[in-house]
C-alpha atoms as a PDB file:
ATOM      1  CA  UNK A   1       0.000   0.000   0.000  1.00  0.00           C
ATOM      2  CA  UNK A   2       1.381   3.114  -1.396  1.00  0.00           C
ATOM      3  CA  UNK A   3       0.711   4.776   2.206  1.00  0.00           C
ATOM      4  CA  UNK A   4       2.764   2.205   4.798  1.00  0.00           C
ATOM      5  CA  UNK A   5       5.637   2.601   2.330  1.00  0.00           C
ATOM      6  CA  UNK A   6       5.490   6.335   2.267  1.00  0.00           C
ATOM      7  CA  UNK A   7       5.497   6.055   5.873  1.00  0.00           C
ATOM      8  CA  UNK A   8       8.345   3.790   5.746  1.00  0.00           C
ATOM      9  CA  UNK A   9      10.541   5.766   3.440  1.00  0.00           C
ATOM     10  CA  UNK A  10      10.009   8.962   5.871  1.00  0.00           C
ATOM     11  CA  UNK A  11      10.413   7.197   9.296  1.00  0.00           C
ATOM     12  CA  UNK A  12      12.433   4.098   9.048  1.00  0.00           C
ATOM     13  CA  UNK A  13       9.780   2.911  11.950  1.00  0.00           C
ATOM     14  CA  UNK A  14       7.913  -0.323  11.430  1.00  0.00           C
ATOM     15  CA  UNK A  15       5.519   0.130  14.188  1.00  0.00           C
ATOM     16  CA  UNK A  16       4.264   3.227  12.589  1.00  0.00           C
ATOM     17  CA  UNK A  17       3.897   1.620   9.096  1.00  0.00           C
ATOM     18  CA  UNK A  18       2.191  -1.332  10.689  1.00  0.00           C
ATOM     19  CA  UNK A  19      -0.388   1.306  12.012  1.00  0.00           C
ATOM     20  CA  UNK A  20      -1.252   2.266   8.794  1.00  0.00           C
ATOM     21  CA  UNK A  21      -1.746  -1.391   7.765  1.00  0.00           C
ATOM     22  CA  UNK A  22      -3.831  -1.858  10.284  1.00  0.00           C
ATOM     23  CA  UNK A  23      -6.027   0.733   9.408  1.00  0.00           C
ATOM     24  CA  UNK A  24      -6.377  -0.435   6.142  1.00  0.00           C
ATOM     25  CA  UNK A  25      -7.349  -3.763   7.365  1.00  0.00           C
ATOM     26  CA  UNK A  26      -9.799  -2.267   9.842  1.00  0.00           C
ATOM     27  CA  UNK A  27     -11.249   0.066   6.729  1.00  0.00           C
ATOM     28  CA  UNK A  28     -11.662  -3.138   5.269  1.00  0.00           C
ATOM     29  CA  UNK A  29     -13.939  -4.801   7.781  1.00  0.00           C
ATOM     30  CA  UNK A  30     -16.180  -1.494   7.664  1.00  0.00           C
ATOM     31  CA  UNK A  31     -16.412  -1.835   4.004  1.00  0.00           C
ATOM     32  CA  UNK A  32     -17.292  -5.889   4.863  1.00  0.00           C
ATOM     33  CA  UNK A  33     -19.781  -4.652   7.614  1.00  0.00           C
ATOM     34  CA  UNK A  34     -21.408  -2.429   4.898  1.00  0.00           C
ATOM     35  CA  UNK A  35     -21.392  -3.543   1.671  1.00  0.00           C
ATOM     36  CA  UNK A  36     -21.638  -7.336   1.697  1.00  0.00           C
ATOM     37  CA  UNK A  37     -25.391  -7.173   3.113  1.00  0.00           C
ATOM     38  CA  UNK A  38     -27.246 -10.417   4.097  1.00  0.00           C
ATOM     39  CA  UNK A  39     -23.555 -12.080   3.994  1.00  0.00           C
ATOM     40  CA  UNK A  40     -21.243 -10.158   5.468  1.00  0.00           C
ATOM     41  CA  UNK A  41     -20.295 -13.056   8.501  1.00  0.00           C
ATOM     42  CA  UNK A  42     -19.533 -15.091   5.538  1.00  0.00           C
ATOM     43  CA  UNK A  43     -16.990 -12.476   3.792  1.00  0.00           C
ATOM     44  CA  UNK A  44     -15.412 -12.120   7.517  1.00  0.00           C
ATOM     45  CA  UNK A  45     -14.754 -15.274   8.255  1.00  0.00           C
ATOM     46  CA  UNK A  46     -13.184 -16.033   5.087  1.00  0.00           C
ATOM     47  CA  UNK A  47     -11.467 -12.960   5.244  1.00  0.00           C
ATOM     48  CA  UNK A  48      -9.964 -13.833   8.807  1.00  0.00           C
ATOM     49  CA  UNK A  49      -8.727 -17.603   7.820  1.00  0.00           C
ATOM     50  CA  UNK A  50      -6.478 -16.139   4.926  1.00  0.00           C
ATOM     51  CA  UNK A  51      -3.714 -16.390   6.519  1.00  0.00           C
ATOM     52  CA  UNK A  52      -3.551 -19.737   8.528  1.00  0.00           C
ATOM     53  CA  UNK A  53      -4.868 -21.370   5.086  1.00  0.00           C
ATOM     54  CA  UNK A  54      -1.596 -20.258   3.117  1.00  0.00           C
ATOM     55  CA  UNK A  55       0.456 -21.173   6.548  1.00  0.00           C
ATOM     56  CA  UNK A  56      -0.178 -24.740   5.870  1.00  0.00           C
ATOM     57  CA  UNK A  57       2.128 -26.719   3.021  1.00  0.00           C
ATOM     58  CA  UNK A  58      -0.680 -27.017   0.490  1.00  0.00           C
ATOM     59  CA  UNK A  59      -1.985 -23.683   1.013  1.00  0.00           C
ATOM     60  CA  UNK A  60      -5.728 -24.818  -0.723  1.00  0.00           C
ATOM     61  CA  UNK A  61      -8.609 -23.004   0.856  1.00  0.00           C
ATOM     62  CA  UNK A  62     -10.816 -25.343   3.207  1.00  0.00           C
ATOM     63  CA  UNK A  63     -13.990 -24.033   4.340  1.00  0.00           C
ATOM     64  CA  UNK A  64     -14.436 -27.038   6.651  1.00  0.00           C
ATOM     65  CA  UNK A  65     -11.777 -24.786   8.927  1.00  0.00           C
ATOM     66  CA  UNK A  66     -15.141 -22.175   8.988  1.00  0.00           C
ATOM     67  CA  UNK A  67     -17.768 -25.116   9.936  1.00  0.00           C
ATOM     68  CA  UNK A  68     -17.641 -28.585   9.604  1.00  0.00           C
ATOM     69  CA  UNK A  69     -21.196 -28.437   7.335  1.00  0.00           C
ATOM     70  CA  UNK A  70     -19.376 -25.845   5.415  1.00  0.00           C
ATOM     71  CA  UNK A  71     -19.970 -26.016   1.603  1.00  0.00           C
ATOM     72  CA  UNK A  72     -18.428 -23.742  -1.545  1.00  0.00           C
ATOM     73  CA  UNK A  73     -21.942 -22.932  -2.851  1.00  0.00           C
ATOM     74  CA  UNK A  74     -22.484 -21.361   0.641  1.00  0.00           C
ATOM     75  CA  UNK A  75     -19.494 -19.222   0.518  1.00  0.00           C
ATOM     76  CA  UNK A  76     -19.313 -18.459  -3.410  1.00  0.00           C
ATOM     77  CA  UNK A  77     -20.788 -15.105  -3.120  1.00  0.00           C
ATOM     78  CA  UNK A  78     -18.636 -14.509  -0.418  1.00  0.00           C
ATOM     79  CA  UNK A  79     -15.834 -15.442  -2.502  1.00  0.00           C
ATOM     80  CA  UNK A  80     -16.670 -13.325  -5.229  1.00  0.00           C
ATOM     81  CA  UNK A  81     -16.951 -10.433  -2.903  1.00  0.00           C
ATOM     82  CA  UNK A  82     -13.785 -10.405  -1.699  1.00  0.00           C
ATOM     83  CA  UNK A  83     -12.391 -10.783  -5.117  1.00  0.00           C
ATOM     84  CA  UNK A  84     -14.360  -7.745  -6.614  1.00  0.00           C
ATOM     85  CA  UNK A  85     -13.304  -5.617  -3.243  1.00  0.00           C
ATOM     86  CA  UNK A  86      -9.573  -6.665  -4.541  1.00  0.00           C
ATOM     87  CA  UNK A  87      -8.873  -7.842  -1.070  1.00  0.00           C
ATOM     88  CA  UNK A  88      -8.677 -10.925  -2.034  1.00  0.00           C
ATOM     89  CA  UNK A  89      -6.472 -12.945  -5.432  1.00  0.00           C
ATOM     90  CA  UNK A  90      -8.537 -16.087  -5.620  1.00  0.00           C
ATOM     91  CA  UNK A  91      -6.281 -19.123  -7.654  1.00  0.00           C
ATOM     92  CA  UNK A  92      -8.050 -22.087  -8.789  1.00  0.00           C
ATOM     93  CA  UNK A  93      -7.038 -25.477 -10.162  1.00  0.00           C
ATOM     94  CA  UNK A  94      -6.462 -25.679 -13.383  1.00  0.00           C
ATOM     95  CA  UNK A  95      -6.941 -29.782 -13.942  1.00  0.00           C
ATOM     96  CA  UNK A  96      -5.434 -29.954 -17.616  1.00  0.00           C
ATOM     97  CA  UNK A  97      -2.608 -27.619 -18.747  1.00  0.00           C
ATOM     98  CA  UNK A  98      -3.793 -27.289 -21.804  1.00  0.00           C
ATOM     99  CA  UNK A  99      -4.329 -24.435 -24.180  1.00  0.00           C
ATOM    100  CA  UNK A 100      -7.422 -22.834 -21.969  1.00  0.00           C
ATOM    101  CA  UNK A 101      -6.599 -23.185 -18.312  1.00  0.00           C
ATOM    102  CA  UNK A 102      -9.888 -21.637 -17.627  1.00  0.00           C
ATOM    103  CA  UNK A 103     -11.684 -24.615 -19.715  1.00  0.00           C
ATOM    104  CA  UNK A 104     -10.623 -27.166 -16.845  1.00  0.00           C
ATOM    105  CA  UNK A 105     -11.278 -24.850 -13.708  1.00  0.00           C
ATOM    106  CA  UNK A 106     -12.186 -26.708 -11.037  1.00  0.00           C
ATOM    107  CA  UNK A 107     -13.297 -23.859  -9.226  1.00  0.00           C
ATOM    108  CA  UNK A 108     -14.083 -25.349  -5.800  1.00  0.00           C
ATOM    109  CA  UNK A 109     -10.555 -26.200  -5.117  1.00  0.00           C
ATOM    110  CA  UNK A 110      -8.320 -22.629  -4.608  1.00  0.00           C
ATOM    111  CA  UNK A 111      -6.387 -20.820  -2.768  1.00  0.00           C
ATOM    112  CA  UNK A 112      -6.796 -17.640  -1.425  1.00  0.00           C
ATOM    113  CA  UNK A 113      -4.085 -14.885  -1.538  1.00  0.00           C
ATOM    114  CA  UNK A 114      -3.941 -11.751  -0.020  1.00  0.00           C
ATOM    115  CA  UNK A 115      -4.096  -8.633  -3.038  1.00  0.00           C
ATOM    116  CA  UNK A 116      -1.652  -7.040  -0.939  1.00  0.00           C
ATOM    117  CA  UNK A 117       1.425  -9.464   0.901  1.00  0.00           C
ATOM    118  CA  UNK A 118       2.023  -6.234   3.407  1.00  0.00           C
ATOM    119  CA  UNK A 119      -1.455  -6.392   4.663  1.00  0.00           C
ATOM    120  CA  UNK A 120      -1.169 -10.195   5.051  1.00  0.00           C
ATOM    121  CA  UNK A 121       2.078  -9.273   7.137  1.00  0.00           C
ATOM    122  CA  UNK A 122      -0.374  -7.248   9.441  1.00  0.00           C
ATOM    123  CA  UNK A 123      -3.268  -9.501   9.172  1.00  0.00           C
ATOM    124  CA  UNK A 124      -1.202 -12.953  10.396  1.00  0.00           C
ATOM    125  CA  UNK A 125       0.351 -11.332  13.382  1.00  0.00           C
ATOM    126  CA  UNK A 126      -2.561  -9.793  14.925  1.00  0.00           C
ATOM    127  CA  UNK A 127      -2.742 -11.622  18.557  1.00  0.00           C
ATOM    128  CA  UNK A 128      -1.454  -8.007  20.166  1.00  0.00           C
ATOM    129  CA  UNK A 129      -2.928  -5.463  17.895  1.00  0.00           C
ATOM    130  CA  UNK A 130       0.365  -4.112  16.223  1.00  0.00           C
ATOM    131  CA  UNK A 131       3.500  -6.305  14.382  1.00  0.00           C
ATOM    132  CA  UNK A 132       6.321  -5.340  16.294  1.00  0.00           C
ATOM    133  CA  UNK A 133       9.450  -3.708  14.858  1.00  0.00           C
ATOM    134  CA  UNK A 134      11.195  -6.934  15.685  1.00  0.00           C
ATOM    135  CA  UNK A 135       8.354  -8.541  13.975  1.00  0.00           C
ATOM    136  CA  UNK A 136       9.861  -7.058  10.781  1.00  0.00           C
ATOM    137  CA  UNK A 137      13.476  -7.927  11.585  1.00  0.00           C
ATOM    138  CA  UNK A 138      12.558 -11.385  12.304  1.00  0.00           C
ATOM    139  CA  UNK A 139      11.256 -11.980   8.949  1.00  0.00           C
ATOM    140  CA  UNK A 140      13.351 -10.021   6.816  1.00  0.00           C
ATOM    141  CA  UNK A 141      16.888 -11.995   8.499  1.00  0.00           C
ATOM    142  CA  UNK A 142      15.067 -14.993   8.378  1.00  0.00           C
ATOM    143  CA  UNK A 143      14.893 -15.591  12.046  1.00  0.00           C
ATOM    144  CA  UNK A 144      11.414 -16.184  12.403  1.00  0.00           C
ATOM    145  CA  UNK A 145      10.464 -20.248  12.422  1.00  0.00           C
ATOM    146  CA  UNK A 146       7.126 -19.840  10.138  1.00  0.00           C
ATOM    147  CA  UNK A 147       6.305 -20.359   7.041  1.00  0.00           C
ATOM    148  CA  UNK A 148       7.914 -18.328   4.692  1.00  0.00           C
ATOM    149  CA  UNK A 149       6.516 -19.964   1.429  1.00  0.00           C
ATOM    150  CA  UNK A 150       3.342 -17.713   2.110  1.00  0.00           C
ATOM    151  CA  UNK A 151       4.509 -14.688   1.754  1.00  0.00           C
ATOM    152  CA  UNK A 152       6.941 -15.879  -1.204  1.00  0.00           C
ATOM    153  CA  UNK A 153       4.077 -17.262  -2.836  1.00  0.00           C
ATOM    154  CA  UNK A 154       1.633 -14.364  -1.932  1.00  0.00           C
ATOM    155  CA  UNK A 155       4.428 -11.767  -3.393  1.00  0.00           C
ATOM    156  CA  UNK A 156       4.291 -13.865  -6.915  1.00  0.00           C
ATOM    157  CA  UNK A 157       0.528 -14.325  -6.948  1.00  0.00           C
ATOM    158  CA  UNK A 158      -0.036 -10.364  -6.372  1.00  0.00           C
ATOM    159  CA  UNK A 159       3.003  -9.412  -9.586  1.00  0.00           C
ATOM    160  CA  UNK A 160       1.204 -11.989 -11.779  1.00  0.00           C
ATOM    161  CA  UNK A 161      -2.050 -10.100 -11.117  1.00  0.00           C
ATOM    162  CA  UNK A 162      -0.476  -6.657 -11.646  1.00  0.00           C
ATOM    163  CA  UNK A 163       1.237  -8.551 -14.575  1.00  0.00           C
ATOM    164  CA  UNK A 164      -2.747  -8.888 -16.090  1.00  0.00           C
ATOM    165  CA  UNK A 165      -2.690 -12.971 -15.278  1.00  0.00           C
ATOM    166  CA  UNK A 166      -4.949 -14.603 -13.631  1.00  0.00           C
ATOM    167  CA  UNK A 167      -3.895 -16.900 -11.491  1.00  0.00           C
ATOM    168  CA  UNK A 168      -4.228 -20.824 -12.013  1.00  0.00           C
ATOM    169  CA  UNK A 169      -2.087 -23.550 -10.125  1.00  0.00           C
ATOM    170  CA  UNK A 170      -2.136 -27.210 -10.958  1.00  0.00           C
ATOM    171  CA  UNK A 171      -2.953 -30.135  -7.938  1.00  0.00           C
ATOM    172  CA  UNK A 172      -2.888 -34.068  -8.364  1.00  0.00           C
ATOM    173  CA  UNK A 173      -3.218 -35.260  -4.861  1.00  0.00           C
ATOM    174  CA  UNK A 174      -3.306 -39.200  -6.546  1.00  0.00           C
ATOM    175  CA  UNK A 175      -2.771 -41.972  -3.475  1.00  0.00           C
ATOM    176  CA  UNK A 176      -2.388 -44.598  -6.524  1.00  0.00           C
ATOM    177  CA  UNK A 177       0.022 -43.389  -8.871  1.00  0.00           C
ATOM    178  CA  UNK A 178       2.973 -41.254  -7.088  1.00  0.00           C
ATOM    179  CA  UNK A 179       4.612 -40.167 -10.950  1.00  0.00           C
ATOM    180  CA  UNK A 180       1.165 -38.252 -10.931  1.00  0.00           C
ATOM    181  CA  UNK A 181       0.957 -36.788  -7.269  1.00  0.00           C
ATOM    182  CA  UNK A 182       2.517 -33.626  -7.580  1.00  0.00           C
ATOM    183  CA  UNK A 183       1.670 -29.643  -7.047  1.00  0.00           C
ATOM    184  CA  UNK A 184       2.458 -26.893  -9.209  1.00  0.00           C
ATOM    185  CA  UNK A 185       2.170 -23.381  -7.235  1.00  0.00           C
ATOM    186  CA  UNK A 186       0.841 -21.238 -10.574  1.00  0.00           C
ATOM    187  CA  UNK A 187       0.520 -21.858 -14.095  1.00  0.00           C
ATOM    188  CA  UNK A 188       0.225 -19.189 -17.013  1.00  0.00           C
ATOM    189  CA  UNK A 189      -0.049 -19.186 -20.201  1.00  0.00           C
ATOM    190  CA  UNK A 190       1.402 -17.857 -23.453  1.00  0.00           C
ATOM    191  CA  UNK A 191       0.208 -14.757 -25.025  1.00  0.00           C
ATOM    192  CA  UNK A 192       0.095 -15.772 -28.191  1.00  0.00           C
ATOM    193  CA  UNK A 193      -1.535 -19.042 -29.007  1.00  0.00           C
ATOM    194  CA  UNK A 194       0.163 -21.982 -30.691  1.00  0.00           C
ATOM    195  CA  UNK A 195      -1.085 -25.463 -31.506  1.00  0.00           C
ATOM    196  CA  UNK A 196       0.986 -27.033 -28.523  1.00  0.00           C
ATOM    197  CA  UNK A 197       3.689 -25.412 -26.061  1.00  0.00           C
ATOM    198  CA  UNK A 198       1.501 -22.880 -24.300  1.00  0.00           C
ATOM    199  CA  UNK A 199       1.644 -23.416 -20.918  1.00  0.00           C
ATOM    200  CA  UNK A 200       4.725 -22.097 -18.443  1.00  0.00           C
ATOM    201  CA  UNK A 201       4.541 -24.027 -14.852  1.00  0.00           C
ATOM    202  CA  UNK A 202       6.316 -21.759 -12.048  1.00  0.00           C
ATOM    203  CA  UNK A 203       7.385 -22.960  -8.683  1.00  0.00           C
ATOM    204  CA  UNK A 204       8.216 -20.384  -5.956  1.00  0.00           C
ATOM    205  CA  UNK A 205      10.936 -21.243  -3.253  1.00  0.00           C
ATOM    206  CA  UNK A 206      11.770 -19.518  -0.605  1.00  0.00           C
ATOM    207  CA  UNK A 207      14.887 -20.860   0.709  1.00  0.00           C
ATOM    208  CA  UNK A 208      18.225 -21.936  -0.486  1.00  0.00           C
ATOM    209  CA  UNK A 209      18.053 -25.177  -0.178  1.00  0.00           C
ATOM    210  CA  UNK A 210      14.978 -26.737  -2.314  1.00  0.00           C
ATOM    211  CA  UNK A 211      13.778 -29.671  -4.316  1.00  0.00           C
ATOM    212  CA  UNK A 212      11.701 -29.699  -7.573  1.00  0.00           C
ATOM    213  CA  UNK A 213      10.424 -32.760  -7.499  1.00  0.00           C
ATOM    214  CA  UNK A 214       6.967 -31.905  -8.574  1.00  0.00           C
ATOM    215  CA  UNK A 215       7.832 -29.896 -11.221  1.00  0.00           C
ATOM    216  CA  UNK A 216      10.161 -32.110 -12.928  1.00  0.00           C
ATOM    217  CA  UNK A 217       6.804 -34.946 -12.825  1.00  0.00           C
ATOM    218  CA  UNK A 218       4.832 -32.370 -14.500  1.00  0.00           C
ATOM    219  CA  UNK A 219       7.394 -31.059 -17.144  1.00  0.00           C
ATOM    220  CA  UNK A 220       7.769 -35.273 -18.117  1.00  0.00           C
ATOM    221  CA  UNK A 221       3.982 -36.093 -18.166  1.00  0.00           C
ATOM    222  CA  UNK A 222       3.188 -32.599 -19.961  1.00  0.00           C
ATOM    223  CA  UNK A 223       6.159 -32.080 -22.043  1.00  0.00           C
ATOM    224  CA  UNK A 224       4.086 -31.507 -25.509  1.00  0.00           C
ATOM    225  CA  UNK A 225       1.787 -28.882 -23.659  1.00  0.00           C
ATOM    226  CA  UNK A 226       4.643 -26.584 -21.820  1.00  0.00           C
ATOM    227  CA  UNK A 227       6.125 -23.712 -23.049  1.00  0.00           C
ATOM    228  CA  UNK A 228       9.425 -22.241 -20.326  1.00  0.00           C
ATOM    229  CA  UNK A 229       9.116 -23.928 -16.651  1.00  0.00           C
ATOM    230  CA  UNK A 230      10.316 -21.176 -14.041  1.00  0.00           C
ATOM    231  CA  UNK A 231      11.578 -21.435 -10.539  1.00  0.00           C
ATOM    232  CA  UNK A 232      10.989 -18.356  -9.080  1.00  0.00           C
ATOM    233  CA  UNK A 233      13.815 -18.043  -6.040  1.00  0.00           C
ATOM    234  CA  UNK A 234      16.312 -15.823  -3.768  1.00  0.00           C
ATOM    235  CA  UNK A 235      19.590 -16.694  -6.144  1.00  0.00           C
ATOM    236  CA  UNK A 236      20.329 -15.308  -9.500  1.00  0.00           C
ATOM    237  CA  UNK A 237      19.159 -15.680 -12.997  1.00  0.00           C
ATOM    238  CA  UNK A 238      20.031 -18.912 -14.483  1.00  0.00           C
ATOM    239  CA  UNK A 239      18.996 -21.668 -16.877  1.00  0.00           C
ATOM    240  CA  UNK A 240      19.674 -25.552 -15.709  1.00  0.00           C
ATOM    241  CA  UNK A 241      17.738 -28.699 -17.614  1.00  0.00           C
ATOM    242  CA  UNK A 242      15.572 -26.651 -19.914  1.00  0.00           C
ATOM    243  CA  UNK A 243      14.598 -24.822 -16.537  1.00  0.00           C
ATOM    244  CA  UNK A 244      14.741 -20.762 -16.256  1.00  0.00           C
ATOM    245  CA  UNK A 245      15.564 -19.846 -12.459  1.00  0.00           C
ATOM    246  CA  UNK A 246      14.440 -16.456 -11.758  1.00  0.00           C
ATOM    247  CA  UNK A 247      15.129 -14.081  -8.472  1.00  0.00           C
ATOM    248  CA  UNK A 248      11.645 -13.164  -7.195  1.00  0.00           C
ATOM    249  CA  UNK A 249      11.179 -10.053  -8.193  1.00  0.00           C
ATOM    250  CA  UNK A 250      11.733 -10.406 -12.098  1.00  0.00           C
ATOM    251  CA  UNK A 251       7.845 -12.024 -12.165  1.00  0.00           C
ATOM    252  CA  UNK A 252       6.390  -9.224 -13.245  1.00  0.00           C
ATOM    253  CA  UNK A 253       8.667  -9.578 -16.219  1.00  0.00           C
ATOM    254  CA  UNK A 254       6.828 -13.074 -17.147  1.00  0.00           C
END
């Protein structure tokens, strides 16, 4: 948010630009309160599981973490609303990389990112009201023990939606055939159209030391559909195997 850096650029002081963010978030749950009439507990409580949903490994929203009778047509308007506020970057499962990702949505398994990753900063650490200047320090030296991958992941997911993408990851949970179990965290395609070759898997890693063991299954069983694979990381440009490594913050360029 082009205020908290502002902030952050005049005062150096975290606990001031987390004040900001906070604000924001708070705006937010007016707007919630005011505009999402006859579901606005819905939209909250979505709203408020954000960020222990991308905490876990998988990331993929649950609802059953809402209610146990919890079902997507319940909380698809909900959904919707949060995407349309631009709160929200909903990412759905595309089942078949093929040339339409959208043509094999399964749009009741997504995940749910944050539209801005310095709001979900704010809106995970919230147990005492502010995010703590050491907070910040934590996570920037990478001395905090959480999971990182989220806000990796929620960085990528809000450049590819400034980019003009929308967002699309790929999920084979299969319990018979491990060459098919694997998990792709986003999936875009080519601008321009071709017969085959269209679709670019990316993987984002947050540390130094990672495997890409799922990515390497999909670029074998897909091969005739993929265009460039990416690993989006913290090193330098490079390109290994037919594999482009990027440093995070060249996604925008894809």
């Amino acid at each position: 948010m082009p205020q908290a850096v502002e902030e952050y650029i005049n005062t150096k002081d975290f606990n001031k630009v987390d004040q900001i963010k906070r604000n924001i978030l708070n705006l937010y749950r007016q707007d919630i309160g005011k505009h999402a009439e006859g579901y606005h507990l819905k939209v909250e409580s979505i709203f408020d599981e954000i960020p222990a949903q991308l905490q876990k490994h998988e990331k993929k929203f649950r609802l059953a973490s809402i209610s146990k009778d919890a079902r997507f047509r319940d909380y698809e308007d909900a959904m919707f609303w949060l995407k349309d506020a631009m709160i929200m970057n909903p990412c759905y499962n595309s089942t078949q990389p093929s040339i339409g990702l959208k043509l094999n949505t399964d749009f009741m398994t997504l995940k749910c990112y944050m539209a801005d990753t310095g709001l979900l900063i704010s809106h995970s650490f919230d147990e005492n009201g502010i995010v703590t200047e050491e907070i910040y320090k934590k996570i920037l030296f990478d001395k905090l023990e959480f999971n990182e991958g989220m806000i990796m992941e929620n960085m990528v997911a809000q450049m590819l939606v400034a980019s003009g993408h929308k967002l699309y990851f790929y999920s084979n949970p299969s319990r018979k055939d491990i060459s098919s179990r694997m998990e792709i965290d986003f999936l875009i395609a080519k601008s321009k159209i071709s017969s085959k070759h269209n679709i670019s898997p990316i993987e984002v890693k947050s540390g130094k030391n990672y495997t890409i063991s799922s990515l390497k299954k999909f670029i074998a069983k897909y091969k005739e559909q993929l265009y460039l694979p990416y690993v989006l990381h913290t090193g330098d440009l490079k390109e290994e195997n037919g594999i482009v490594y990027l440093p995070i913050y060249m996604t925008c360029l894809l």
